[in-house]
Each structure stands twice: as C-alpha cells, then as structure tokens.
N, C-alpha and C. Protein backbone atom coordinates (compact mmCIF):
# COMPACT_ATOMS: atom_id res chain seq x y z
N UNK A 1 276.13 -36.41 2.02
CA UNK A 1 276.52 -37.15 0.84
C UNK A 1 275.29 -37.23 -0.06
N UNK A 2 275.49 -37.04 -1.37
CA UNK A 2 274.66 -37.05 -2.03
C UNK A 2 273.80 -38.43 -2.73
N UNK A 3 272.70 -38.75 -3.52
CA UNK A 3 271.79 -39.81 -3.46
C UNK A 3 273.16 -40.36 -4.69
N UNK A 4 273.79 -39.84 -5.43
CA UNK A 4 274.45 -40.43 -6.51
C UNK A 4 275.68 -40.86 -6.08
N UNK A 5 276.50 -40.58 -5.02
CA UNK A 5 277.63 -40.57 -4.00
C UNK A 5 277.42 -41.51 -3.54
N UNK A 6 276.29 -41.45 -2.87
CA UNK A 6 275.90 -43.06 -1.99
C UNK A 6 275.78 -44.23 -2.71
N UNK A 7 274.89 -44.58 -3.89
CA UNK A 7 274.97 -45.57 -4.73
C UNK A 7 276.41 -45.77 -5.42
N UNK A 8 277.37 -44.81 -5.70
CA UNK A 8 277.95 -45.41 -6.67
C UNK A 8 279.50 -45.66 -5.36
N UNK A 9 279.17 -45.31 -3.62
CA UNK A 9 280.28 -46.01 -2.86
C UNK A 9 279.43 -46.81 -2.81
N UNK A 10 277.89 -47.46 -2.88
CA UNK A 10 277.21 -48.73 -2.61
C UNK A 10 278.12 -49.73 -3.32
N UNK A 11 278.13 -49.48 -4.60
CA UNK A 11 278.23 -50.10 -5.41
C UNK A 11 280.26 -50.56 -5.58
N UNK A 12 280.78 -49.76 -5.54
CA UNK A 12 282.53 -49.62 -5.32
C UNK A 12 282.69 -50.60 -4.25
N UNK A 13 282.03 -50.33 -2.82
CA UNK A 13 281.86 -51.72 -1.91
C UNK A 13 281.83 -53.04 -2.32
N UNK A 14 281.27 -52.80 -3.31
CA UNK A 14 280.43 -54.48 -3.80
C UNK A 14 281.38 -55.07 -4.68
N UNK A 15 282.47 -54.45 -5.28
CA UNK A 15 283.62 -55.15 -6.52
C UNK A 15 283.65 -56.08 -5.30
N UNK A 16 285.06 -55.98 -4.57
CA UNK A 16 285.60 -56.94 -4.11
C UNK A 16 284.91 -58.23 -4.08
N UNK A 17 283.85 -58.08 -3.42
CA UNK A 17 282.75 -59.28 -3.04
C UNK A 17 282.33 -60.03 -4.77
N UNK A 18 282.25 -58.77 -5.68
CA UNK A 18 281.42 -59.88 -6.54
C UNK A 18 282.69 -60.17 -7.27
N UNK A 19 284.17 -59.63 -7.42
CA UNK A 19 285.06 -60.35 -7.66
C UNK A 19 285.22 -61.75 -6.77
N UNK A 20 285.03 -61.93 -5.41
CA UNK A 20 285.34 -62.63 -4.62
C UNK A 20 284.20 -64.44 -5.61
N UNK A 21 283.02 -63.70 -5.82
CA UNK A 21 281.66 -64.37 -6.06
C UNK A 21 281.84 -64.96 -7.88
N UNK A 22 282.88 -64.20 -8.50
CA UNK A 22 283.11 -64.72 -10.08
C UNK A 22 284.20 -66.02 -9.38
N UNK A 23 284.90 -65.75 -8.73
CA UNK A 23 285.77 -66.83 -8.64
C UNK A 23 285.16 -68.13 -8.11
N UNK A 24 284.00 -67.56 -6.91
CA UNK A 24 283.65 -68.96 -6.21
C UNK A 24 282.55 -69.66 -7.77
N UNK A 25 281.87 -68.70 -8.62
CA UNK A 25 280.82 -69.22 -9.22
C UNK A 25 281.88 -69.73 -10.47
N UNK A 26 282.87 -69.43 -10.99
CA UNK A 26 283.83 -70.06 -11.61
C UNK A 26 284.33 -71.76 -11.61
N UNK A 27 284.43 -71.58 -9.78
CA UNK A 27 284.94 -73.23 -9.17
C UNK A 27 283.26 -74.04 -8.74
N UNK A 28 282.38 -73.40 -8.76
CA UNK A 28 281.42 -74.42 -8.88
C UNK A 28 281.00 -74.93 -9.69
N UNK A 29 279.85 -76.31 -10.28
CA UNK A 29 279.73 -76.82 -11.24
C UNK A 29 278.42 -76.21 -11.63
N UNK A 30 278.14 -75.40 -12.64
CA UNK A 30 276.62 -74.96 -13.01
C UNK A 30 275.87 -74.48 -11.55
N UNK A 31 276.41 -73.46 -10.61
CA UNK A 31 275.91 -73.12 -9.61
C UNK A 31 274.13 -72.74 -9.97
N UNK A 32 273.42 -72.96 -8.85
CA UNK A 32 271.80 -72.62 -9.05
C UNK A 32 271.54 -71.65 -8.60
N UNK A 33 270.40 -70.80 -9.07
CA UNK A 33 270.35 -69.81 -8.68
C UNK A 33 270.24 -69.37 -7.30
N UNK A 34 269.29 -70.66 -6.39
CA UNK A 34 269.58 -70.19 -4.87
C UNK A 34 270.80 -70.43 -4.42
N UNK A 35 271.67 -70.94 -5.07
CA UNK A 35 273.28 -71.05 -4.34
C UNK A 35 273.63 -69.82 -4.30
N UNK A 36 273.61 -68.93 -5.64
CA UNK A 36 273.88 -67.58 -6.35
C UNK A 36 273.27 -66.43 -4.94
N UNK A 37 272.08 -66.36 -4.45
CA UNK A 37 270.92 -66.23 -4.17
C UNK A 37 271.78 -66.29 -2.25
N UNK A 38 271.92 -67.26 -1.71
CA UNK A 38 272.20 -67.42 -0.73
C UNK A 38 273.81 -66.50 -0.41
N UNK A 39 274.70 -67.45 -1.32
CA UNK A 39 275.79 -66.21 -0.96
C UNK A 39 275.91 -65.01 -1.17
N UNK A 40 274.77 -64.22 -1.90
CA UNK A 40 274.79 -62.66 -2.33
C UNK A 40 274.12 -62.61 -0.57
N UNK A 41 272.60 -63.13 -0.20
CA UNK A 41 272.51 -62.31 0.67
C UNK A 41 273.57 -63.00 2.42
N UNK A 42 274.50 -63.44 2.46
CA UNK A 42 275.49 -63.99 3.83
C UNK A 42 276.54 -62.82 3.37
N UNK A 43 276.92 -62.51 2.01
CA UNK A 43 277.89 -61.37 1.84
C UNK A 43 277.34 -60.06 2.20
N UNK A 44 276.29 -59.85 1.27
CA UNK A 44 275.06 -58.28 1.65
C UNK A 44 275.22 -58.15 3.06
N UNK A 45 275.27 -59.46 4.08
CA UNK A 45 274.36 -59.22 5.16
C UNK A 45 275.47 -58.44 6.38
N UNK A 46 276.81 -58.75 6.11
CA UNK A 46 278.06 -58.83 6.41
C UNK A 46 278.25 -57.32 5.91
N UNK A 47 278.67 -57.32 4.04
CA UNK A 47 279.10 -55.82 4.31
C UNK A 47 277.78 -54.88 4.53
N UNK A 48 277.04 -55.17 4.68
CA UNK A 48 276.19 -53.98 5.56
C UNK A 48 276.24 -54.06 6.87
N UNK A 49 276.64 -54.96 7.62
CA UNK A 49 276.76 -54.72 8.77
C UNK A 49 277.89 -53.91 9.36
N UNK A 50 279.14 -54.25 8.53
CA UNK A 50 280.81 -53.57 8.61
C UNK A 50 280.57 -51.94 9.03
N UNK A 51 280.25 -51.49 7.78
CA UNK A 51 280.14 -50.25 8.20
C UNK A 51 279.22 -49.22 9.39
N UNK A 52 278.34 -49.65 9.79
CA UNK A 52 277.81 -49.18 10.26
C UNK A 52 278.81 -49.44 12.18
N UNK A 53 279.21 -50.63 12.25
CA UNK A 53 280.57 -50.38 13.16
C UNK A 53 281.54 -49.86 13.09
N UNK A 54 281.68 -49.38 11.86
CA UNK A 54 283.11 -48.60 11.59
C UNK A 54 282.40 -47.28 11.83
N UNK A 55 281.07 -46.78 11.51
CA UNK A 55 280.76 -45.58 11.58
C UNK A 55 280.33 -45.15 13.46
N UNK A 56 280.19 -46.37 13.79
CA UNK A 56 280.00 -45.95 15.71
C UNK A 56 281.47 -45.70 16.03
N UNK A 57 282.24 -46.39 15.60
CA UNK A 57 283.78 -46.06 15.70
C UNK A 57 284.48 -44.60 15.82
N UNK A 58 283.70 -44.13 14.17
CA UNK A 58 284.36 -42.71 13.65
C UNK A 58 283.44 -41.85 14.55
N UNK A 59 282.08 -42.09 15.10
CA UNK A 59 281.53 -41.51 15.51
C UNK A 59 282.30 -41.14 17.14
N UNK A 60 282.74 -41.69 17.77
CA UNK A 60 283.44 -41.64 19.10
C UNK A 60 284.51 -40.84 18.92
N UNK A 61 285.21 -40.56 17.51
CA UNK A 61 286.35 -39.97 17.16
C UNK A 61 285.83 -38.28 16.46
N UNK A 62 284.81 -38.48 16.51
CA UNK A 62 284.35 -37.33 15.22
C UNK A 62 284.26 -35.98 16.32
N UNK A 63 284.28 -35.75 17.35
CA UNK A 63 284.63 -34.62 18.43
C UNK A 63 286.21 -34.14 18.33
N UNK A 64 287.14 -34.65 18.28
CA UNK A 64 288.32 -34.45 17.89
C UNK A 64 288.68 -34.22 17.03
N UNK A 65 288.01 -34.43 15.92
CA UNK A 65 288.52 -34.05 14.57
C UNK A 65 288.09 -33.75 13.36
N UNK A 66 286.91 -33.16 13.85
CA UNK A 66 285.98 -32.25 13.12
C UNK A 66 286.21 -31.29 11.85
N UNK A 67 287.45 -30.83 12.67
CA UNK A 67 287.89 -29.76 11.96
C UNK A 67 288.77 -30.12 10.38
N UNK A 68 288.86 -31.56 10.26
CA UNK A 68 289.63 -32.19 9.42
C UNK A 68 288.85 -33.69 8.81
N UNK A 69 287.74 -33.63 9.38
CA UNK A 69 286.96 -35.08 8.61
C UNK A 69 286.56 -35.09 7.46
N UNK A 70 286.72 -34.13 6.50
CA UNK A 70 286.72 -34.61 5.37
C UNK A 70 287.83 -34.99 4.31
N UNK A 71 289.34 -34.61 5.17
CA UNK A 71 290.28 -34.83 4.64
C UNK A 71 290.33 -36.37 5.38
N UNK A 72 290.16 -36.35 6.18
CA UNK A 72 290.21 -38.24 6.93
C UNK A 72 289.09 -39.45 5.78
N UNK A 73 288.13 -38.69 6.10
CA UNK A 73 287.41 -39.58 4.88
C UNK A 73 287.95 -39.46 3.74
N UNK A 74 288.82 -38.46 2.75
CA UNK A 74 289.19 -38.50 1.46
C UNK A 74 290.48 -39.20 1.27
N UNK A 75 291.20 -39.60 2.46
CA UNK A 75 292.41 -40.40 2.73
C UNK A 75 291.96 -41.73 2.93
N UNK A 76 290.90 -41.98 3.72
CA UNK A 76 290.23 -43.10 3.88
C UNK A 76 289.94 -43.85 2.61
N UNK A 77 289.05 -43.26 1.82
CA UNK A 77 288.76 -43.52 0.77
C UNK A 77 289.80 -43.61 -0.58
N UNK A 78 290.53 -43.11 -0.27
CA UNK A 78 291.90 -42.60 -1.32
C UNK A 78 293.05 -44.17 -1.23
N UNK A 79 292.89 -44.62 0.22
CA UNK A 79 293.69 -45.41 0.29
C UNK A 79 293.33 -46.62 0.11
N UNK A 80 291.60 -46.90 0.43
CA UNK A 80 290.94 -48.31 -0.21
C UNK A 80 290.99 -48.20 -1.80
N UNK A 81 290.56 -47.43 -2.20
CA UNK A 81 290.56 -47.30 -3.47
C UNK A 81 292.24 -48.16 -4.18
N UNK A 82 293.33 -47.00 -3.56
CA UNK A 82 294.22 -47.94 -4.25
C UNK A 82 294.59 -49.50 -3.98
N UNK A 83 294.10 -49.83 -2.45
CA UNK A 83 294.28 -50.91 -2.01
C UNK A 83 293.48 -52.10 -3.10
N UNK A 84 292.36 -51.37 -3.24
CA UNK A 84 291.36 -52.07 -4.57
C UNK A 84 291.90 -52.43 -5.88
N UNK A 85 293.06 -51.25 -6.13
CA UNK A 85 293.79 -51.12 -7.57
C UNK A 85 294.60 -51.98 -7.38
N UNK A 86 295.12 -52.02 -6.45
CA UNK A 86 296.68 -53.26 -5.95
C UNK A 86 296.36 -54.10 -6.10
N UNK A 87 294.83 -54.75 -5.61
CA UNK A 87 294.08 -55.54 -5.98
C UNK A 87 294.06 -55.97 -6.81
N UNK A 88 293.34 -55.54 -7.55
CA UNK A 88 292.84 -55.62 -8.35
C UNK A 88 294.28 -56.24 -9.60
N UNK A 89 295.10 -55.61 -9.78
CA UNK A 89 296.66 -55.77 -10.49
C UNK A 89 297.43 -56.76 -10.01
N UNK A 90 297.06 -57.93 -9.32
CA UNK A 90 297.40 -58.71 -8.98
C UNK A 90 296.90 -59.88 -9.18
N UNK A 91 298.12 -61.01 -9.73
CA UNK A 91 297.70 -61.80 -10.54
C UNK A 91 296.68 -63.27 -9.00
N UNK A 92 295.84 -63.59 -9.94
CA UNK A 92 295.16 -64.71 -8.98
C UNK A 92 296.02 -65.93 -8.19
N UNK A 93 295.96 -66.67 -7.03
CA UNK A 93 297.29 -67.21 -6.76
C UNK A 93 296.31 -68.61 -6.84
N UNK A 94 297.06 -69.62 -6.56
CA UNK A 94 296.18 -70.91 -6.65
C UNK A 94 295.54 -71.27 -5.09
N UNK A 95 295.84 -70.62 -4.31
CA UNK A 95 295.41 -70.66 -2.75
C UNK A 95 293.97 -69.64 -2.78
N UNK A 96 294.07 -68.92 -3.92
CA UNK A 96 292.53 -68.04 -3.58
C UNK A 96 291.22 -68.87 -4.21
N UNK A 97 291.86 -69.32 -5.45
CA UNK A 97 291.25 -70.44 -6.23
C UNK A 97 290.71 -71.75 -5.58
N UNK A 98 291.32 -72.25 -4.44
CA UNK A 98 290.63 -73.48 -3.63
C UNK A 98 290.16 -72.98 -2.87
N UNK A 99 290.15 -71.85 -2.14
CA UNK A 99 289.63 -71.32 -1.13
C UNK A 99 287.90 -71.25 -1.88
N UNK A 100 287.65 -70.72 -2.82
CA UNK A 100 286.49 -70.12 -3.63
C UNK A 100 286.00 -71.40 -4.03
N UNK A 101 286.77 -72.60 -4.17
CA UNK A 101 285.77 -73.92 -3.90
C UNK A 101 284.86 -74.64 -2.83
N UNK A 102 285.43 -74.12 -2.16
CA UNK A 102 284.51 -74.46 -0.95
C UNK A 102 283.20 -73.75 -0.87
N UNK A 103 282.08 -73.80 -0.13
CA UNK A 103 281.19 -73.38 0.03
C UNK A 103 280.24 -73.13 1.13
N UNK A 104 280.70 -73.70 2.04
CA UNK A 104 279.68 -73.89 3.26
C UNK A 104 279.53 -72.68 3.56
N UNK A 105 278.67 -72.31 5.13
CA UNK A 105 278.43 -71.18 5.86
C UNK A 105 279.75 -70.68 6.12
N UNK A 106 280.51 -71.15 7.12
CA UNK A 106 280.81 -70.40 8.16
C UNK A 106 282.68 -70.35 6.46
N UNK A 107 282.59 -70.92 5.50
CA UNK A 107 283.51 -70.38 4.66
C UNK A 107 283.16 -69.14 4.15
N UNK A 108 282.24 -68.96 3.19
CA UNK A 108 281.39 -67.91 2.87
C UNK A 108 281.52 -66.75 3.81
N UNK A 109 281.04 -67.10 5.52
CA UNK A 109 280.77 -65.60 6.14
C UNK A 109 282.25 -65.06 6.22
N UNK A 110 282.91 -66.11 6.61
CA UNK A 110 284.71 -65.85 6.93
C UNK A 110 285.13 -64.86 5.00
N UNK A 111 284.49 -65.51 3.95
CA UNK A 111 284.87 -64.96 2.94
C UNK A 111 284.38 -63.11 2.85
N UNK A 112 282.81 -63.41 3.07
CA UNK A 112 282.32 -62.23 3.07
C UNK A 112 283.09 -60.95 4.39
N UNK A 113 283.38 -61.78 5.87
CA UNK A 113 284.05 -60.77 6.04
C UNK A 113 285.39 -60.09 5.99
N UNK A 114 285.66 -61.23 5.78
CA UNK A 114 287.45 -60.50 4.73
C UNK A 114 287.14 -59.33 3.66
N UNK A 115 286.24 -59.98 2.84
CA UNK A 115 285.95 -58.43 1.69
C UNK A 115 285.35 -57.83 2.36
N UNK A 116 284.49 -57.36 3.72
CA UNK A 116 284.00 -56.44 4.06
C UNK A 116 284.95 -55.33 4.96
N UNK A 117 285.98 -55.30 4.44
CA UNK A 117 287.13 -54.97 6.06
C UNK A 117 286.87 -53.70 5.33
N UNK A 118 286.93 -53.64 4.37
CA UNK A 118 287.47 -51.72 3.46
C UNK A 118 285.72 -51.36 3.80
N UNK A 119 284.53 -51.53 3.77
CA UNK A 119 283.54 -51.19 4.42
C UNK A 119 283.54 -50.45 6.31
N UNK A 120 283.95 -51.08 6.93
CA UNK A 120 284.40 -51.30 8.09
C UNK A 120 285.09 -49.52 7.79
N UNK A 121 286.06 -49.62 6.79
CA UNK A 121 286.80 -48.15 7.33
C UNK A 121 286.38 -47.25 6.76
N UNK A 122 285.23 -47.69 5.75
CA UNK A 122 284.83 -46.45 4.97
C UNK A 122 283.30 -46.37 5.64
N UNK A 123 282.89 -47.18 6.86
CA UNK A 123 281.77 -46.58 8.10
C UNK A 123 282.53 -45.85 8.70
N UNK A 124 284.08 -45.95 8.87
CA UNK A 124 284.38 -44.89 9.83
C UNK A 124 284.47 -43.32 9.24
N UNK A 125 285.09 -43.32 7.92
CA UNK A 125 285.11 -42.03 7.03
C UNK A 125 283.38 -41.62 6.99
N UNK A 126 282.99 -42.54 7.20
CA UNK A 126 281.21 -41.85 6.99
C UNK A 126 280.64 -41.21 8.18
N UNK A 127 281.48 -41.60 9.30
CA UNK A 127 281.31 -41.17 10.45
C UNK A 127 281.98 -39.15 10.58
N UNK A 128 282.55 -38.77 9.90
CA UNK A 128 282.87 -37.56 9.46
C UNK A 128 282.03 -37.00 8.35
N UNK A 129 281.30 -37.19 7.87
CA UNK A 129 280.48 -36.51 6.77
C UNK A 129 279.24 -36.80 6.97
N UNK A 130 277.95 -36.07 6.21
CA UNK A 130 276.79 -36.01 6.41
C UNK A 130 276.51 -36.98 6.05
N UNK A 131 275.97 -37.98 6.50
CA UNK A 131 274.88 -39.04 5.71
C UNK A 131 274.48 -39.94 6.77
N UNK A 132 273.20 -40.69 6.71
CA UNK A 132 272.69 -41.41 7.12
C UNK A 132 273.23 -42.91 7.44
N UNK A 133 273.56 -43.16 8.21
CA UNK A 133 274.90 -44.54 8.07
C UNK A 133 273.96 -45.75 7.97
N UNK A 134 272.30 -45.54 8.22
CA UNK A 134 271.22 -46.61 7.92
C UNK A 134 270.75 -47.20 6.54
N UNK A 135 271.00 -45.90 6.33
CA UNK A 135 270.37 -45.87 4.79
C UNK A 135 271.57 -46.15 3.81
N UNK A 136 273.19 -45.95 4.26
CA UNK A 136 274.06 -46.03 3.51
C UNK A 136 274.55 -47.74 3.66
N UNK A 137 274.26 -48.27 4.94
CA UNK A 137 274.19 -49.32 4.99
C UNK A 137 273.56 -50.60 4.20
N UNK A 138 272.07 -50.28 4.30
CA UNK A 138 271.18 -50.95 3.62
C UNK A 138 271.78 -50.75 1.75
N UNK A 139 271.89 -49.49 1.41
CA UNK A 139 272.30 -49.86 0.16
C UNK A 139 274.15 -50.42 -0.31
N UNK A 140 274.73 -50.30 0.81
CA UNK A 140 276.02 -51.03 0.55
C UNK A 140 275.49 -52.85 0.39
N UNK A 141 274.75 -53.07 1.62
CA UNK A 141 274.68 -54.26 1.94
C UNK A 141 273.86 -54.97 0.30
N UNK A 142 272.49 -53.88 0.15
CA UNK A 142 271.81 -54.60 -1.22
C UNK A 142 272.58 -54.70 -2.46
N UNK A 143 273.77 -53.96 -2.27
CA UNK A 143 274.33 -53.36 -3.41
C UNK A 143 274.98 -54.67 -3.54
N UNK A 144 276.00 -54.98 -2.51
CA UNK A 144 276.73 -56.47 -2.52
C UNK A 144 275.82 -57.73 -3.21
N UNK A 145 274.61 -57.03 -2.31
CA UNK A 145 274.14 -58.86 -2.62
C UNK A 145 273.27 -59.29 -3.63
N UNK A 146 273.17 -57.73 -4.48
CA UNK A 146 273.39 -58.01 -6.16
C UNK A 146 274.09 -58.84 -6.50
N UNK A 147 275.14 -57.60 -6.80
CA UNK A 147 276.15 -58.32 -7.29
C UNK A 147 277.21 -59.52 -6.79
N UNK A 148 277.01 -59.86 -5.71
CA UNK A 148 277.52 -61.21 -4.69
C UNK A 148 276.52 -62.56 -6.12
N UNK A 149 275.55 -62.20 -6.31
CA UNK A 149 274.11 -63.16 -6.63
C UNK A 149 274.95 -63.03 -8.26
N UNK A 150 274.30 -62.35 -8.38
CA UNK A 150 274.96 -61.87 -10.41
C UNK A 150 276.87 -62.53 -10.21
N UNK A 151 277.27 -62.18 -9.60
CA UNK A 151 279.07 -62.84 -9.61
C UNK A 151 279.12 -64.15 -10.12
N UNK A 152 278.05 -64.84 -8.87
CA UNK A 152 278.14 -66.26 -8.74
C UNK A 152 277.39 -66.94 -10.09
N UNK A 153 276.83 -66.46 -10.45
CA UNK A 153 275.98 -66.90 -11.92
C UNK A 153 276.54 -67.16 -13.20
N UNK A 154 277.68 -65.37 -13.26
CA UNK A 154 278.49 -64.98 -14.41
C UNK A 154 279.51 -65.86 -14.29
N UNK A 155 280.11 -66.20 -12.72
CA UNK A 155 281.38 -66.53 -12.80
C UNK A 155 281.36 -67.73 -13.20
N UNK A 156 280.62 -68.52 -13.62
CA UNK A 156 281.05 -70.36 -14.38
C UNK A 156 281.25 -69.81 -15.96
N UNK A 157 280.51 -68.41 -16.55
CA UNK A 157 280.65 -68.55 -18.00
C UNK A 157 281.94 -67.15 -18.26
N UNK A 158 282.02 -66.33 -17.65
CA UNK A 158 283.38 -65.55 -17.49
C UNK A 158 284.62 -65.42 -16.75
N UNK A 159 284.47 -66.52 -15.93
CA UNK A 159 285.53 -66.73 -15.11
C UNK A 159 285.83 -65.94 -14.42
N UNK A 160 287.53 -65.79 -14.20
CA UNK A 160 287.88 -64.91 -13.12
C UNK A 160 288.99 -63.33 -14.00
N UNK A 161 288.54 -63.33 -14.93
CA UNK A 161 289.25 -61.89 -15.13
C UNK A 161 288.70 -60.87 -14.99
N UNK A 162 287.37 -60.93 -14.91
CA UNK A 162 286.65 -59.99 -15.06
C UNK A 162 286.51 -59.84 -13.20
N UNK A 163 286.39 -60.35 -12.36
CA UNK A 163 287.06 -59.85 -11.40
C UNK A 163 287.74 -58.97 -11.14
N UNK A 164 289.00 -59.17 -11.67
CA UNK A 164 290.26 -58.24 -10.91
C UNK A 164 289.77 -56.94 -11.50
N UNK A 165 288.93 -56.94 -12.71
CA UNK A 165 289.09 -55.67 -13.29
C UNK A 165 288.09 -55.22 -12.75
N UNK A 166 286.97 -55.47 -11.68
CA UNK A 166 285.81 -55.18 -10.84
C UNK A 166 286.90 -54.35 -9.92
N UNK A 167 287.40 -54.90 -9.04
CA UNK A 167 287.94 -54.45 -8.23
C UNK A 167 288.56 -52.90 -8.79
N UNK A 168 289.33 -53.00 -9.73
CA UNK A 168 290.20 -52.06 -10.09
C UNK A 168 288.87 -50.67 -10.39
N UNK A 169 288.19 -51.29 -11.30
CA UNK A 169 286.55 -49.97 -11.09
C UNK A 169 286.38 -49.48 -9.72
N UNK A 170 286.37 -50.16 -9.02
CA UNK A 170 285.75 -50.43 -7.33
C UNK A 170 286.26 -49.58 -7.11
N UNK A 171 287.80 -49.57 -7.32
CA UNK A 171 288.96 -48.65 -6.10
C UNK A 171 288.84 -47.32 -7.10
N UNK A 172 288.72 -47.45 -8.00
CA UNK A 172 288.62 -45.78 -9.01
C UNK A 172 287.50 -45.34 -8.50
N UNK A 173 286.44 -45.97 -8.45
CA UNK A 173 285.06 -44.69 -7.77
C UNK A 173 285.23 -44.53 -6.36
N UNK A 174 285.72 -45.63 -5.40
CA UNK A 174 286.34 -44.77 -3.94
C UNK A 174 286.83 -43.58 -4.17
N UNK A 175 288.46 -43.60 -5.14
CA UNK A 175 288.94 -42.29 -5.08
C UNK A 175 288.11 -40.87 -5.83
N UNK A 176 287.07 -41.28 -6.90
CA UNK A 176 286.34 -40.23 -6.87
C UNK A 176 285.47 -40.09 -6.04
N UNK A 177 284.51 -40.71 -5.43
CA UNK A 177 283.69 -40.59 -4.00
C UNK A 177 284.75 -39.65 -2.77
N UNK A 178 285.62 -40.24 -2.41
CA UNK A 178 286.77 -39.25 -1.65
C UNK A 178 287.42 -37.84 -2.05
N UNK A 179 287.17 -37.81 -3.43
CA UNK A 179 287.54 -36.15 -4.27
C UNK A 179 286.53 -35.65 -4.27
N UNK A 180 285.20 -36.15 -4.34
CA UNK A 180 283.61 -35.16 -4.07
C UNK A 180 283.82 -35.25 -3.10
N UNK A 181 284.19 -36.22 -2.25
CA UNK A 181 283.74 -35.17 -0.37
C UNK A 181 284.56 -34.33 0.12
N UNK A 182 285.70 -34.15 -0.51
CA UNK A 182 287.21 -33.12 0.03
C UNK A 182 286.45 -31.92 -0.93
N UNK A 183 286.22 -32.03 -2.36
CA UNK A 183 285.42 -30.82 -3.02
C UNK A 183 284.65 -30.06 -2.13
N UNK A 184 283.79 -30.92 -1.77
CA UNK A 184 282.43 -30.72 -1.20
C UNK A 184 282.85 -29.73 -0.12
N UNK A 185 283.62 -30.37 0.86
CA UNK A 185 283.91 -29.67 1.67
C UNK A 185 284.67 -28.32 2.03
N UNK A 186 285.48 -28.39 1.40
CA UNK A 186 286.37 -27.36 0.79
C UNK A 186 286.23 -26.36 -0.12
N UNK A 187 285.09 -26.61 -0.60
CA UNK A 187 284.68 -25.32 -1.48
C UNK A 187 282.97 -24.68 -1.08
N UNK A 188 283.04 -24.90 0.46
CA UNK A 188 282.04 -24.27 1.11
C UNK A 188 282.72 -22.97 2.10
C-alpha cells in the first residue's frame, strides 16, 4: 500500500470518530482543550488498536486465500465505505444525542470502540495486502486522535451536520482506497 493510500484510509477511519466527537463537543458546555485532548487520544488509542487484531485475524486466513485477497480487501472496504454512506444519510436520533452527553471513561472507550468496529475489518483486509499493519496502525490511531481532538472543539460552534457529512467523505475514500488495491492488483 502506498504512503498516500495509507494516510488517506488513516484518515477515512477517523470520520466516524470525529463525527462521533462533533456531537459529544456539540452537547458539552465550552469543552477545554484537555477534554478535546483526552477523548482524541482514548479514541486514537482504541482505533489503533482494532486493526491491528483484525489484521492477526486476516493473517491466520491469508494461506487460504491468497489467491483472492485483494478482491476480499476491495469488498471489505467497498462495504464499510457504504456502511459509512448509510451512515452517514441518516438522520441523527435523540438516543445518539444523550448518549454524546455523557463523558466519563469507560462511556468514551465503549464510544470509541463502537466507531472502531469498521477498523477491526479493514485490519483484516490489510491482512491480504502489502503493508505494514504497525505503521498503518499508528497512523489510523494518530489520525483519529486528531481529529477525535479537532471534533470535540468544532463541535460546540458547528454542531452536528457536519458530521454526517464526515462520515459520508469517510465511506467515499474507503471505496476509492478498495478500487486502488483491486487496480493495483489486477493490473500486475
């Protein structure tokens, strides 16, 4: 996978979460920057951890199906992506809205690993293609906890629309990240 491939699934990882992070910084009152600061890195710390279990996963599987892992990863990716768009096109409910008021630890990690589940399967699609699952890790995880940090800041003065439409970006560069690696592969 290439250095521009990797940052911009770093970054496609990270909608959900910093959609997740406009809503919580939305329902707080003038959040501070270490509030901002703390939940970027409990989210970062989470989806970087996801994948790299999803990729020991694909890795146990990647003997069997060698001959087809880049169509598994481009389905993989093909299907978060729209899952992101579904997402994303879906109106906010008032149960996600109290949920994103709360704040403690163990809400937050429970939050962060709900948005980290599409990480989780796109360590396993990584587990079929070339790349470093350390290095893809570390920048999924920093990538989040950017924008986890930046969410929570924006979200008291932009609220929550700009969310859904994170997400909906998110799931469009999965499905191009998943059309360069079926390219990639397929036209060798």
């Amino acid at each position: 996978m290439n250095p521009i491939s990797l940052i911009l699934l770093a970054f496609a990882m990270s909608t959900d979460a910093f959609a997740a992070a406009i809503g919580k910084g939305a329902s707080l009152h003038k959040p501070r920057f270490i509030d901002a600061l703390r939940t970027g890195l409990i989210f970062g710390v989470i989806e970087g951890i996801t994948p790299v279990i999803g990729w020991f996963i694909g890795q146990a599987a990647v003997g069997f199906v060698e001959e087809w892992d880049h169509w598994i990863a481009f389905v993989l990716l093909l299907l978060l992506g729209l899952h992101m768009i579904h997402a994303g096109l879906q109106p906010e409910t008032a149960e996600a809205t109290e949920k994103a008021k709360s704040h403690s630890f163990w809400v937050l990690a429970v939050t962060a690993f709900a948005t980290s589940i599409d990480a989780l399967a796109v360590g396993i699609g990584l587990a079929f293609v070339e790349v470093n699952i350390w290095v893809a890790a570390v920048a999924i995880g920093l990538a989040t906890m950017t924008m986890v940090t930046i969410g929570v800041l924006l979200g008291r003065v932009i609220g929550t629309a700009i969310g859904h439409k994170a997400e909906i970006i998110g799931g469009l560069v999965l499905i191009g990240v998943g059309a360069a690696i079926l390219y990639d592969h397929t036209m060798l």
